[in-house]
Protein backbone atom coordinates (compact mmCIF):
# COMPACT_ATOMS: atom_id res chain seq x y z
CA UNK A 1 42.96 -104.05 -39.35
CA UNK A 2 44.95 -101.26 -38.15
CA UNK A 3 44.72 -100.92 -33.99
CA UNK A 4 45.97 -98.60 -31.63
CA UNK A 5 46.17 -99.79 -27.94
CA UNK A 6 48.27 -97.57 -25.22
CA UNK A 7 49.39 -98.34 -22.01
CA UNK A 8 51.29 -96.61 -19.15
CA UNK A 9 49.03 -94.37 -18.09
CA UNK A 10 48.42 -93.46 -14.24
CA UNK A 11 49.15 -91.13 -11.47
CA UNK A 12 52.07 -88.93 -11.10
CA UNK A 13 53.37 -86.34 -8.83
CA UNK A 14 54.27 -83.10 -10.08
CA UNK A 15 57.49 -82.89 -11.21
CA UNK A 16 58.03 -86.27 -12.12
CA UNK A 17 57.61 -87.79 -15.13
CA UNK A 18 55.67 -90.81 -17.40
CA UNK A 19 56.24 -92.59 -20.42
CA UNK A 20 53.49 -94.01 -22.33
CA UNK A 21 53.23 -95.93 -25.17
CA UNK A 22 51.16 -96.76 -28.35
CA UNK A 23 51.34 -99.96 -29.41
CA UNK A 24 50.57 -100.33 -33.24
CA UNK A 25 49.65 -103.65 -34.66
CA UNK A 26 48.13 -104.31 -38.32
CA UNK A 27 50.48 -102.02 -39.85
CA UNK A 28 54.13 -101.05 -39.83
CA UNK A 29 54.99 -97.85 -38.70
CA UNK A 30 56.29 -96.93 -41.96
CA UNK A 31 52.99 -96.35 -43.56
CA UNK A 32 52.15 -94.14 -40.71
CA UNK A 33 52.28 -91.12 -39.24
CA UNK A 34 51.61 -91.52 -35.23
CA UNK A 35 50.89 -89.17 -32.82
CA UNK A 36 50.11 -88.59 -29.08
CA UNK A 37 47.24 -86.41 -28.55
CA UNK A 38 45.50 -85.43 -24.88
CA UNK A 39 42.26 -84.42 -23.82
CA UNK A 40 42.08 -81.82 -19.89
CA UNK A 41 38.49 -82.49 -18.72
CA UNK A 42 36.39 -79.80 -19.90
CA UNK A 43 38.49 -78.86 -22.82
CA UNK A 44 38.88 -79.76 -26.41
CA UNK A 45 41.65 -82.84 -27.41
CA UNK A 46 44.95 -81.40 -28.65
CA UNK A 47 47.71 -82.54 -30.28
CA UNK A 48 50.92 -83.34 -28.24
CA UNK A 49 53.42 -84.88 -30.33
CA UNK A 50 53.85 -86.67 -33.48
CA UNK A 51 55.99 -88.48 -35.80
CA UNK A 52 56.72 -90.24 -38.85
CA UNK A 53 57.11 -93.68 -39.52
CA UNK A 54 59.24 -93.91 -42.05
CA UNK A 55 61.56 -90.69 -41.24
CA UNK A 56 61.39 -90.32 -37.91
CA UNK A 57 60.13 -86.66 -38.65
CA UNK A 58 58.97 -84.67 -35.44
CA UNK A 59 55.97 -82.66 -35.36
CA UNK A 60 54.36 -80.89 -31.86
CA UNK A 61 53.21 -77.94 -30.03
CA UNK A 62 55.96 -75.21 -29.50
CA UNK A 63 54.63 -74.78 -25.61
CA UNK A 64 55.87 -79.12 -24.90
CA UNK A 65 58.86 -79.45 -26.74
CA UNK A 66 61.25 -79.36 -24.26
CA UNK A 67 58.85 -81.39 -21.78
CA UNK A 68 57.89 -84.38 -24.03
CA UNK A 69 59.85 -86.16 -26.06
CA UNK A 70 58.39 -89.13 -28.65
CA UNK A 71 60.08 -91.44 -30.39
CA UNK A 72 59.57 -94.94 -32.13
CA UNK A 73 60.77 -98.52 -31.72
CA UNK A 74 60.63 -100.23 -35.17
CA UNK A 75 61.19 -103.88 -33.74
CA UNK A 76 58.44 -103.68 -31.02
CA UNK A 77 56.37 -101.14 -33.46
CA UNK A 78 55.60 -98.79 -30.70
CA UNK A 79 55.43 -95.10 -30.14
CA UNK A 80 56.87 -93.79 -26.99
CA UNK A 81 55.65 -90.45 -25.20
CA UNK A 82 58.17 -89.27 -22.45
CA UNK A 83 57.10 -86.62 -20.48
CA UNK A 84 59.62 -84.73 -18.19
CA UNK A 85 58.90 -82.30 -15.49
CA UNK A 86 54.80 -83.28 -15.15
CA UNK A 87 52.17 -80.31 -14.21
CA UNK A 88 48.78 -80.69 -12.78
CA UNK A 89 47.45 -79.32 -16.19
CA UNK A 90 49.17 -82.05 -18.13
CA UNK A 91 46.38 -84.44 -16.38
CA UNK A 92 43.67 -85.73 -19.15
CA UNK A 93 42.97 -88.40 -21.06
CA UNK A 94 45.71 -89.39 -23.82
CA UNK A 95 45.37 -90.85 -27.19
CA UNK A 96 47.38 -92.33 -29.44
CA UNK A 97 45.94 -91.56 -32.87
CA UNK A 98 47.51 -92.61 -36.80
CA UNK A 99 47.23 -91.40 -40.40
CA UNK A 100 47.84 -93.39 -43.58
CA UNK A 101 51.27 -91.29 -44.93
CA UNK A 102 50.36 -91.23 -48.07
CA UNK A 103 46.64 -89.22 -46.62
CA UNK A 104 47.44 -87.19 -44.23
CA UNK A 105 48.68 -83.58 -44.16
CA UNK A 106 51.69 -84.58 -41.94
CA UNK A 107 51.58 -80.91 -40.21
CA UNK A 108 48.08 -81.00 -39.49
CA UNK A 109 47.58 -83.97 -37.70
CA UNK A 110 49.16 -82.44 -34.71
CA UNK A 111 46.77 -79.19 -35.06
CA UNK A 112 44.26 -81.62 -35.51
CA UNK A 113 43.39 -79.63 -38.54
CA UNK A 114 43.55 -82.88 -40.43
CA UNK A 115 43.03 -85.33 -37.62
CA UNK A 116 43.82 -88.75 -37.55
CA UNK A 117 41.15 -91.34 -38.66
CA UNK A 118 42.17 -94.26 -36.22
CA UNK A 119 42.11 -93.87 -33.00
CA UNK A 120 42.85 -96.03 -29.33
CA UNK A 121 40.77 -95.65 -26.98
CA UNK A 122 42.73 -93.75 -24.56
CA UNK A 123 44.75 -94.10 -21.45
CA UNK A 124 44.28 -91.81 -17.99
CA UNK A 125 47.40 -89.78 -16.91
CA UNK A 126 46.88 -87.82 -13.59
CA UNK A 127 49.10 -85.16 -11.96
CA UNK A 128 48.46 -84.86 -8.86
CA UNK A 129 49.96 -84.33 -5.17
């Protein structure tokens, strides 16, 4: 039942910057935890970002916190990715992927060491000049 669908991929110059966003449906986003996750060709998927449903607790990589920023939107059940200041090796594939709360160990989802069990099916985001 649950599904994951993103949108807002696409191509960006570097420097610029690109929101994308997860659109949840089949669940609320308080039974969740939600993150964004990206995959560079020829290397393994990573997590970006993530966050809580119900609290609104942030998890991520040290090395992007001050260049993405995500956040949720309870009415339109959504999880927004902003990312500021774009760079060529931001380019990949992204996912959104999700985590029953009451399953997950909240930390690891974002070091994929416990990695989400629902997945969309991804969304291109190029960097390029």
């Amino acid at each position: 039942q649950l599904q994951l669908v993103e949108s807002g991929g696409g191509l960006v110059q570097p420097g610029g910057s690109l929101t994308v966003s997860c659109a949840v449906s089949g669940d609320t986003l308080q039974n969740l935890v939600v993150g964004w996750f990206r995959q560079a060709p020829g290397k393994e998927r990573e997590g970006v970002s993530c966050i809580t449903g119900i609290w609104g607790r942030t998890y991520g990589a040290d090395s992007v916190k001050g260049r993405f920023t995500i956040s949720k939107d309870n009415a339109k059940n959504t999880i927004d990715l902003q990312i500021w200041s774009m760079k060529p090796e931001d380019t990949g594939v992204y996912y959104c992927g999700a985590e029953f709360i009451s399953v997950t160990n909240h930390q690891g989802l974002c070091t994929m060491t416990a990695p989400p069990s629902i997945w969309g099916q991804g969304i291109q985001v190029t960097v390029s000049s």
